[in-house]
Protein backbone atom coordinates (compact mmCIF):
# COMPACT_ATOMS: atom_id res chain seq x y z
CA UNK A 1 64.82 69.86 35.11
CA UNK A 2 66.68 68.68 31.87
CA UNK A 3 66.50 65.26 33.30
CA UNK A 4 62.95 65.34 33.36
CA UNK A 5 62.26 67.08 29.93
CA UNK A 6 64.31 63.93 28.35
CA UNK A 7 62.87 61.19 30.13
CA UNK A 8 59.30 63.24 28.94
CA UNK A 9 60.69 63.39 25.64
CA UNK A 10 61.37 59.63 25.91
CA UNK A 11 58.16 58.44 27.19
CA UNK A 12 56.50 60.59 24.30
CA UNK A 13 58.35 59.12 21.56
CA UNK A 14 57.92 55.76 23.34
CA UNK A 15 53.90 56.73 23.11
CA UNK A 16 54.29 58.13 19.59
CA UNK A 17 55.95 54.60 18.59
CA UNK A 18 53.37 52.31 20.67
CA UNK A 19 50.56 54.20 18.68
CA UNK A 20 52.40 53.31 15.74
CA UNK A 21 52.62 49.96 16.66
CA UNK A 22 49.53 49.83 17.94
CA UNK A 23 48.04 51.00 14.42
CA UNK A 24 50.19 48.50 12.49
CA UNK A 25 48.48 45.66 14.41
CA UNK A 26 44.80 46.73 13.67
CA UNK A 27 46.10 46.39 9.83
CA UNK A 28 44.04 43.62 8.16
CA UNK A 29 45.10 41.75 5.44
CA UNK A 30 42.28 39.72 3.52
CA UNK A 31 42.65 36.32 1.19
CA UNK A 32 40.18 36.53 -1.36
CA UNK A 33 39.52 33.29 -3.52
CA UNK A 34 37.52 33.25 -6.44
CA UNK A 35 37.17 30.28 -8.86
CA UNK A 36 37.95 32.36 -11.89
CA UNK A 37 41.08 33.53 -14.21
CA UNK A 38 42.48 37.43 -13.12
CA UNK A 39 41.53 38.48 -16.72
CA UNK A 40 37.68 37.46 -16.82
CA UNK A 41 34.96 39.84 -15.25
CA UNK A 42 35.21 38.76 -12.23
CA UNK A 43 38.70 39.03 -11.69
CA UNK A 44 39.14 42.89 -13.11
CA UNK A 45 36.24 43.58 -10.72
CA UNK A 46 38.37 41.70 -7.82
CA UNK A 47 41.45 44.07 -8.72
CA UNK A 48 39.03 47.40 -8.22
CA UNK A 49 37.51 45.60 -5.50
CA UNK A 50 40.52 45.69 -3.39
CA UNK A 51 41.61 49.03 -4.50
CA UNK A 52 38.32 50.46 -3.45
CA UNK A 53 38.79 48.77 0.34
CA UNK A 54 42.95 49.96 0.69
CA UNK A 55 41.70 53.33 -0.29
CA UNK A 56 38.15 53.57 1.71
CA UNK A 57 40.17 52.48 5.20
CA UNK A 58 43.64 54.64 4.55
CA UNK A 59 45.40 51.44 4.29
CA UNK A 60 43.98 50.11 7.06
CA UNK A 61 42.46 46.88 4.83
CA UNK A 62 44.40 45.03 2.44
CA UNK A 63 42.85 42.64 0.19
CA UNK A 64 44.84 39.74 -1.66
CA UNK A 65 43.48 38.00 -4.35
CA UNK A 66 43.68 35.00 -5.70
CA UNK A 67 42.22 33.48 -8.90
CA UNK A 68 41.74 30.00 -9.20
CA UNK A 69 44.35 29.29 -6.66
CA UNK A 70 43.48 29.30 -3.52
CA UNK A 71 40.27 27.43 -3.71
CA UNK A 72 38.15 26.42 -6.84
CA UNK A 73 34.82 26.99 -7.08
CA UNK A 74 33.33 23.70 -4.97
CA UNK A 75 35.90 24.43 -2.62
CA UNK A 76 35.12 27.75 -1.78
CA UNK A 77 32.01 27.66 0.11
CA UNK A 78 33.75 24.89 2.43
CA UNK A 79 36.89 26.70 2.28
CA UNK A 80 35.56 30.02 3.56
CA UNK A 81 33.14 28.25 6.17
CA UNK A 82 36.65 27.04 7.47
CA UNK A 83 39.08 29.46 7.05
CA UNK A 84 40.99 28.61 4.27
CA UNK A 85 40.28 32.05 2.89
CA UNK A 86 39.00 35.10 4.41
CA UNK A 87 36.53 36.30 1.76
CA UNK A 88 35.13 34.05 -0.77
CA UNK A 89 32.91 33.83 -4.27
CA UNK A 90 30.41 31.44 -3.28
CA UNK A 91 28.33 29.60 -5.53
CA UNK A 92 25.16 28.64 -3.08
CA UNK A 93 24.07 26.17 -5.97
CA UNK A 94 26.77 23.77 -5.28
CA UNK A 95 25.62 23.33 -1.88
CA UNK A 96 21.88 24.16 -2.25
CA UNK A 97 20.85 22.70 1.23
CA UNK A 98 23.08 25.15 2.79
CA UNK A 99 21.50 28.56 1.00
CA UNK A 100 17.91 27.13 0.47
CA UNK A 101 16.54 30.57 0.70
CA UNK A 102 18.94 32.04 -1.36
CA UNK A 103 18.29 29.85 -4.09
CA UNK A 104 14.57 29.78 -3.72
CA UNK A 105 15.27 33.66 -5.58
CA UNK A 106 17.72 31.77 -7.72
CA UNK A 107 14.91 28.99 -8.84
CA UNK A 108 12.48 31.90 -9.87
CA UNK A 109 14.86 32.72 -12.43
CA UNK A 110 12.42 31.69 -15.21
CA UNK A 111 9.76 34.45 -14.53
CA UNK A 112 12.58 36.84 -17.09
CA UNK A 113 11.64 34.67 -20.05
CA UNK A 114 7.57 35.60 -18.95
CA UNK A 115 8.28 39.36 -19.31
CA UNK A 116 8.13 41.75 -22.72
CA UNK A 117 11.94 42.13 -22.57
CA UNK A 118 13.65 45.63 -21.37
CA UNK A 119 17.36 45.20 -21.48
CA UNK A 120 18.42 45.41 -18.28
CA UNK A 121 16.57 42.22 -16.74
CA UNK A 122 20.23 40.56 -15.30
CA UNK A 123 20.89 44.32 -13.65
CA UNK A 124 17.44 44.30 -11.86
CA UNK A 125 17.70 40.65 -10.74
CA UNK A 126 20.80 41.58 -9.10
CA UNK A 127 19.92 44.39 -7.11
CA UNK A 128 16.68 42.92 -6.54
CA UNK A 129 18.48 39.32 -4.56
CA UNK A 130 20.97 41.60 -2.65
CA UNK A 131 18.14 43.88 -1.17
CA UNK A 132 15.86 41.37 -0.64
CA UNK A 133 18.55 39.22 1.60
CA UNK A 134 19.71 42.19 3.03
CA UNK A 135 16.64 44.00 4.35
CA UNK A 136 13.75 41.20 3.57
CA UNK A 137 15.10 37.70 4.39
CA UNK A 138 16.76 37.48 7.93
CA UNK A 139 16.87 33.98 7.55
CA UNK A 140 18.86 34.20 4.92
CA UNK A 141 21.46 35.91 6.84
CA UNK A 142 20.84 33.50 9.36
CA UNK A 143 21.40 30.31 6.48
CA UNK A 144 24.94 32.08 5.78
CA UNK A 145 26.25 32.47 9.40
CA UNK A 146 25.53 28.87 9.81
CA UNK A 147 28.32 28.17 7.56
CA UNK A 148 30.25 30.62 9.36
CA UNK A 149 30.13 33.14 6.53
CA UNK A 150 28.76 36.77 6.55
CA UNK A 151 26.88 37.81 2.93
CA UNK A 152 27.85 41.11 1.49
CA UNK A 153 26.31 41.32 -2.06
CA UNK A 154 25.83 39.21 -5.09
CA UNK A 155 26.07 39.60 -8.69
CA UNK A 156 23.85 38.03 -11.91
CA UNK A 157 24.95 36.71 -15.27
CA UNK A 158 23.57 37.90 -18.36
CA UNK A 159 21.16 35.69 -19.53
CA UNK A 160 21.51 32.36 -19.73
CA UNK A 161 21.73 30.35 -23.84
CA UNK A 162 22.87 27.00 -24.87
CA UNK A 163 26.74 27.70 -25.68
CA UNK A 164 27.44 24.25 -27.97
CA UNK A 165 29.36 22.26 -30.36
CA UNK A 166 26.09 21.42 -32.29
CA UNK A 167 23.40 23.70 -33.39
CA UNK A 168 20.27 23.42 -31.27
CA UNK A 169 17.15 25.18 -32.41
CA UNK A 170 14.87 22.38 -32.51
CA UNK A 171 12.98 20.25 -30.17
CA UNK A 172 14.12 17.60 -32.27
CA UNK A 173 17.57 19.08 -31.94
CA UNK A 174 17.21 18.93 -28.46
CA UNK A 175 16.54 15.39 -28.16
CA UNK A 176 18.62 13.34 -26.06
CA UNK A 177 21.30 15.94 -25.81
CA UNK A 178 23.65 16.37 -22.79
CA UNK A 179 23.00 20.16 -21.50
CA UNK A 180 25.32 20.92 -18.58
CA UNK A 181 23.04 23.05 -16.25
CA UNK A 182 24.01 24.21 -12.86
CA UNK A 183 20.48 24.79 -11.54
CA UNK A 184 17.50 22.93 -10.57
CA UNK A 185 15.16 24.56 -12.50
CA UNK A 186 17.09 24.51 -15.77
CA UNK A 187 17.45 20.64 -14.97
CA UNK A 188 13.96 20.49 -14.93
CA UNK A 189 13.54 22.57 -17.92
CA UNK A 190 16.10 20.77 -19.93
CA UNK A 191 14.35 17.33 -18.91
CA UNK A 192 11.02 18.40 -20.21
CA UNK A 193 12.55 19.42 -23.36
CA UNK A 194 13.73 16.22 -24.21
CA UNK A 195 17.43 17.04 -23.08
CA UNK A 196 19.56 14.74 -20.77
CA UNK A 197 20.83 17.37 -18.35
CA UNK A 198 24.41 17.01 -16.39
CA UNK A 199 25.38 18.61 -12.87
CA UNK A 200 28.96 20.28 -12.44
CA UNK A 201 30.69 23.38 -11.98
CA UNK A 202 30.71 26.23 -14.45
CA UNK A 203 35.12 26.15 -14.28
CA UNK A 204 35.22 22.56 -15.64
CA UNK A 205 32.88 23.18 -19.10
CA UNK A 206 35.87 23.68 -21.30
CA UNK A 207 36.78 20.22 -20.74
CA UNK A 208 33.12 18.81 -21.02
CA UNK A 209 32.73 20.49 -24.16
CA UNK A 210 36.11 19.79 -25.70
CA UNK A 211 36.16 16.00 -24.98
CA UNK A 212 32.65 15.33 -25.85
CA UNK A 213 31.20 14.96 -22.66
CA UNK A 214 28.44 17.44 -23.54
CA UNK A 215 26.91 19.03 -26.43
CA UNK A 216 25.87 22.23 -24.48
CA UNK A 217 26.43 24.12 -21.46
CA UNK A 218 23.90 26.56 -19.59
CA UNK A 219 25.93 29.66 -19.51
CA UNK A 220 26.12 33.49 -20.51
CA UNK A 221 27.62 34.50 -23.48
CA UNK A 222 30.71 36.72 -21.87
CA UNK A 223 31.51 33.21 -20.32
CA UNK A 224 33.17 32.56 -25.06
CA UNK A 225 36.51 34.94 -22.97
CA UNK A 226 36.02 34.25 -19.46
CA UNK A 227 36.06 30.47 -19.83
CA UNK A 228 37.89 30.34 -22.91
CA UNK A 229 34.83 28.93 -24.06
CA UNK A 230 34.79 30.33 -27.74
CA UNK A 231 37.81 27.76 -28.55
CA UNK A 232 35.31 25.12 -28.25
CA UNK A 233 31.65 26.43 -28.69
CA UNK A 234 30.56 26.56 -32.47
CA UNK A 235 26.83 27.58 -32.27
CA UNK A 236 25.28 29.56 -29.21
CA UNK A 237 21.23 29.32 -29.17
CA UNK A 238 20.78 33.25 -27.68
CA UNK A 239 17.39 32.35 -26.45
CA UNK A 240 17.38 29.10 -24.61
CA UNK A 241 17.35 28.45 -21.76
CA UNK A 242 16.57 32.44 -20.92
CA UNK A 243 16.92 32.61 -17.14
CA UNK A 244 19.98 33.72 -15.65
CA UNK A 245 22.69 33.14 -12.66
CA UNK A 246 21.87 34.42 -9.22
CA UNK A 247 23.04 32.34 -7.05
CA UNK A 248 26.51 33.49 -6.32
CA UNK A 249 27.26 35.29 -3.05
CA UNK A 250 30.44 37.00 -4.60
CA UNK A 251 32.80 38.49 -2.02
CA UNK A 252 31.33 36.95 1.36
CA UNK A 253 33.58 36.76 4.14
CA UNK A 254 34.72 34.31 6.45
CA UNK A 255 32.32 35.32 10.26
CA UNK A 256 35.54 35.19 12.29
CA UNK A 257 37.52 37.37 10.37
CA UNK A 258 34.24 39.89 9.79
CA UNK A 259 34.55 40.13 13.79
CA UNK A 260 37.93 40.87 13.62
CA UNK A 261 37.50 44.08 11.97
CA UNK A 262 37.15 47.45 13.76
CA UNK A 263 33.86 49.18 12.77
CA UNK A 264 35.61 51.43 10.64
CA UNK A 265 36.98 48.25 8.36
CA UNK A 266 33.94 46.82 8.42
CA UNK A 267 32.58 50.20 6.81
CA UNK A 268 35.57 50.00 4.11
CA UNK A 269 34.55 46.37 3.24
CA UNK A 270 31.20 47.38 2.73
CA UNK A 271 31.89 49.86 0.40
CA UNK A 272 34.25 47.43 -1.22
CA UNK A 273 30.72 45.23 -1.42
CA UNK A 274 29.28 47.45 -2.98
CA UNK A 275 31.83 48.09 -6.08
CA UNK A 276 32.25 44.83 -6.94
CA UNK A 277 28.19 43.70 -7.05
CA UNK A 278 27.89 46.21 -9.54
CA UNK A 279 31.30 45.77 -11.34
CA UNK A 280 30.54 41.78 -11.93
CA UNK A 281 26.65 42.56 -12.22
CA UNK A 282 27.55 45.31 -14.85
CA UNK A 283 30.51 43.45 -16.03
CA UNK A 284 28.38 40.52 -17.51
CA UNK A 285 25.88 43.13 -18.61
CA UNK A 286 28.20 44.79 -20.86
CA UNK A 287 30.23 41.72 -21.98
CA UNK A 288 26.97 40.20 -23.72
CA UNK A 289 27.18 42.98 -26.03
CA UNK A 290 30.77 42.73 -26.81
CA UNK A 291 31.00 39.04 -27.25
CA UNK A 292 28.98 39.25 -29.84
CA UNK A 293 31.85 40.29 -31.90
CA UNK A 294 33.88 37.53 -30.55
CA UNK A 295 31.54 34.79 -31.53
CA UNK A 296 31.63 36.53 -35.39
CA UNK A 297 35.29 36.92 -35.13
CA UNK A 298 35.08 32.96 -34.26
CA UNK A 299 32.82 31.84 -36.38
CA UNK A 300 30.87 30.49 -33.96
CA UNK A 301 27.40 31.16 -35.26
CA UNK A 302 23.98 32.55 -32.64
CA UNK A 303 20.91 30.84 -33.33
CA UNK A 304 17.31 31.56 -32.46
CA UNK A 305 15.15 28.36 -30.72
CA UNK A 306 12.20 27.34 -32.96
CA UNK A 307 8.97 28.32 -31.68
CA UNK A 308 7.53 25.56 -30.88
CA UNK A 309 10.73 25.10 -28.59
CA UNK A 310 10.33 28.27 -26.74
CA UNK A 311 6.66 28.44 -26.41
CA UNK A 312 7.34 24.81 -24.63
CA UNK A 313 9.64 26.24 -22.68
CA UNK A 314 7.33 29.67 -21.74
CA UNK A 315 4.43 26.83 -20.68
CA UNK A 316 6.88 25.12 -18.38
CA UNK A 317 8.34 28.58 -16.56
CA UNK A 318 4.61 29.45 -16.29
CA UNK A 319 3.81 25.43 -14.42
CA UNK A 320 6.55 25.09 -12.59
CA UNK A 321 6.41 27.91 -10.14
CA UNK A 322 4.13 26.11 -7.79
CA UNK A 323 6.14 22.82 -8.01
CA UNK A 324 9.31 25.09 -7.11
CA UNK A 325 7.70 26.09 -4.04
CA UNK A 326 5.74 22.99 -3.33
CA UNK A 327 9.96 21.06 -3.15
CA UNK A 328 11.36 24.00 -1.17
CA UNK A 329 8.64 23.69 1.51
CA UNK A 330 9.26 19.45 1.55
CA UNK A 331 13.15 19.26 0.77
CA UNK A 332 14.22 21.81 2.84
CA UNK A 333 12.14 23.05 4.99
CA UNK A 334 11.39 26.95 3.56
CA UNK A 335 7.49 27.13 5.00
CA UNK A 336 7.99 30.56 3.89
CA UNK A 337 8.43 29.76 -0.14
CA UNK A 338 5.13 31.58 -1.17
CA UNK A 339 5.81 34.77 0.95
CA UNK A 340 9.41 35.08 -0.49
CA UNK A 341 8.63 34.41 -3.93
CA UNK A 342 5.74 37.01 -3.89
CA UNK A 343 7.87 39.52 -2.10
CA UNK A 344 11.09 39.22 -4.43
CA UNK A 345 9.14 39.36 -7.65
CA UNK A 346 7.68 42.51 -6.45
CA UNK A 347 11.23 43.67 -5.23
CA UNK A 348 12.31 42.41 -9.43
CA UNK A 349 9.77 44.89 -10.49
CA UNK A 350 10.76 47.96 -8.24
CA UNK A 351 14.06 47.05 -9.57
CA UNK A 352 13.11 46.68 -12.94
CA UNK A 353 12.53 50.62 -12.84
CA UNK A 354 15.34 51.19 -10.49
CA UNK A 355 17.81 50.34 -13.81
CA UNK A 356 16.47 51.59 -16.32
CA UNK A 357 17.94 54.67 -16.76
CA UNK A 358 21.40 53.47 -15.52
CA UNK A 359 24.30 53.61 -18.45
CA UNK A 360 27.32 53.15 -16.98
CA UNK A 361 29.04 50.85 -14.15
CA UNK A 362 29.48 53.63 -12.16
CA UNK A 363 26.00 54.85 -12.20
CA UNK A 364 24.98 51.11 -10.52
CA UNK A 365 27.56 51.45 -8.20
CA UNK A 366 26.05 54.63 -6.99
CA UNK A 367 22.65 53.12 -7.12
CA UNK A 368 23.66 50.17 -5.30
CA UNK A 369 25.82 52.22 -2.49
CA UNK A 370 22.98 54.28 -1.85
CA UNK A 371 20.15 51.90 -2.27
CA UNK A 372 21.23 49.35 -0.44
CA UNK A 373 24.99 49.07 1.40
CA UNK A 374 24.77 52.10 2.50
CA UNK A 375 21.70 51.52 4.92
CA UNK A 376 24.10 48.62 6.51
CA UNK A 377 25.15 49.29 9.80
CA UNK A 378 28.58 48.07 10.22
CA UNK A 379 28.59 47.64 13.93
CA UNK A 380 25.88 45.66 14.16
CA UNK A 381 25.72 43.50 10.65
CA UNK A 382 27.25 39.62 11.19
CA UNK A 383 27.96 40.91 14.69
């Protein structure tokens, strides 16, 4: 009888430890590589990011991050699509052809400057291209498996000026300068302004700037701490281009490693997805505001375009819409353009009320948990 109560005891604690075992294998660990410095927006919303997952799984998901290590910007999309890194911050206008639908919302950008301004425009774009792609756009989903990536959430600038070494108010001003724009649109913008726009990633504008090798770059103004920028930038033209940055797929993660995931990590990451939409969304929202004491405390000065400049550029976001369209159908292959952009800028103006009585970061991640990521059912999405 005692010979059977041990060897009971012992096959119990040899159950007890394979359970234990057993849970210590389902433990994920995540690589997450974003093209920007720990101490900028996005990297203090990458910290809270993978708090929020360790804590929403018990442990169960780990995320480790690393800024502007693992993979720069260009190389993330790439990089993710081939494992390199589990979840990535993708910027779909690097690869355009990839994302077409994703940056057909991107390209409508312009339709902000069209609008009697309420504050909050970046916040509502955001939340406006997340729900769209996740409960509107299938094809979407469809453009980001094909690179073997799963989207979960996205995240807007601020609006978009002219951060420069030279003041540019004028269209005179304008003339024959070198703009570095990341978007088609703006290129075309920039071009009909009299600009000469140049094409490269947002991380390498310190250099551009420093050595000359543009006057101006299309960015946000938290980018003066972010990017360093305000060592550099001496005059920052707070109205021009207007538009802002969509087109970032901030956290998406690698298909295979999605899979991998019981449904209750998958539920964790979502959450996680969530958070850090808002926290970058809300982030840039909030750092507008505040770098405008940097750029005093700098000296760098914020200049209003000339009107004649910016009713130029209000006629060409009111032409170019159908052009847009009209090159998305023909380049690559979106015979949907017209539904999608009617759809989204209805979407914009649901979400244009959605925000407006949001104050805090935690009040939008709220809204966009129950909104949105909530309604995601994590044992069938990517699956």
């Amino acid at each position: 009888m005692a010979n059977r109560i041990l060897r009971a005891g012992a096959f119990a604690a040899s159950a007890v430890a394979g359970l234990a075992l057993a849970g210590a294998a389902s433990a994920e660990t995540l690589k997450y590589a974003f093209g920007y410095p720990a101490a900028s927006t996005v990297g203090i919303a990458a910290d809270d990011y993978a708090a929020a997952i360790k804590e929403r799984s018990g442990g169960s998901v780990t995320v480790r991050n690393f800024p502007m290590s693992l993979l720069s910007l260009a190389e993330t999309g790439p990089g993710l699509r081939d494992g390199m890194a589990d979840i990535g911050y993708v910027v779909a206008a690097l690869t355009p052809k990839d994302f077409p639908r994703y940056m057909l919302m991107q390209d409508l950008q312009l339709m902000v400057n069209l609008q009697e301004p309420r504050g909050k425009e970046s916040v509502a774009y955001a939340g406006a291209v997340i729900e769209y792609t996740l409960t509107k756009c299938p094809k979407c989903l469809t453009e980001f498996q094909g690179q073997n990536q799963v989207y979960m959430g996205g995240a807007t600038s601020s609006i978009n000026m002219a951060l420069c070494t030279k003041p540019v108010r004028t269209l005179d001003e304008l003339k024959g300068m070198k703009v570095r724009v990341s978007h088609a649109v703006v290129n075309r913008l920039f071009t009909n302004l009299g600009a000469t726009p140049v094409q490269f990633p947002a991380n390498e504008t310190y250099e551009a700037l420093s050595q000359g090798v543009v006057d101006c770059s299309q960015l946000s103004l938290p980018e003066l701490t972010n990017m360093s920028l305000a060592d550099v930038v001496k005059y920052v033209t707070v109205d021009l281009p207007g538009g802002l940055s969509s087109n970032v797929a901030v956290n998406n993660i690698n298909l295979d490693s999605w899979r991998k995931l019981n449904d209750d990590q998958r539920a964790a990451v979502l959450w996680g997805a969530s958070q850090i939409s808002a926290d970058i969304t809300w982030g840039y929202y909030a750092d507008a505001i505040t770098n405008q004491k940097v750029a005093a405390d700098k000296n760098i000065q914020l200049v209003n375009g000339d009107p004649a400049a910016m009713d130029k550029m209000r006629e060409f976001a009111r032409n170019d819409r159908p052009g847009t369209l009209a090159g998305y159908k023909s380049n690559f292959g979106v015979d949907d353009a017209d539904t999608i952009a009617a759809d989204f800028e209805a979407m914009y103006a649901k979400w244009l009320d959605l925000v407006d009585p949001i104050e805090s970061r935690d009040q939008l991640r709220e809204l966009f948990w129950t909104q949105m990521f909530k309604n995601v059912d994590p044992k069938t999405y990517g699956m």
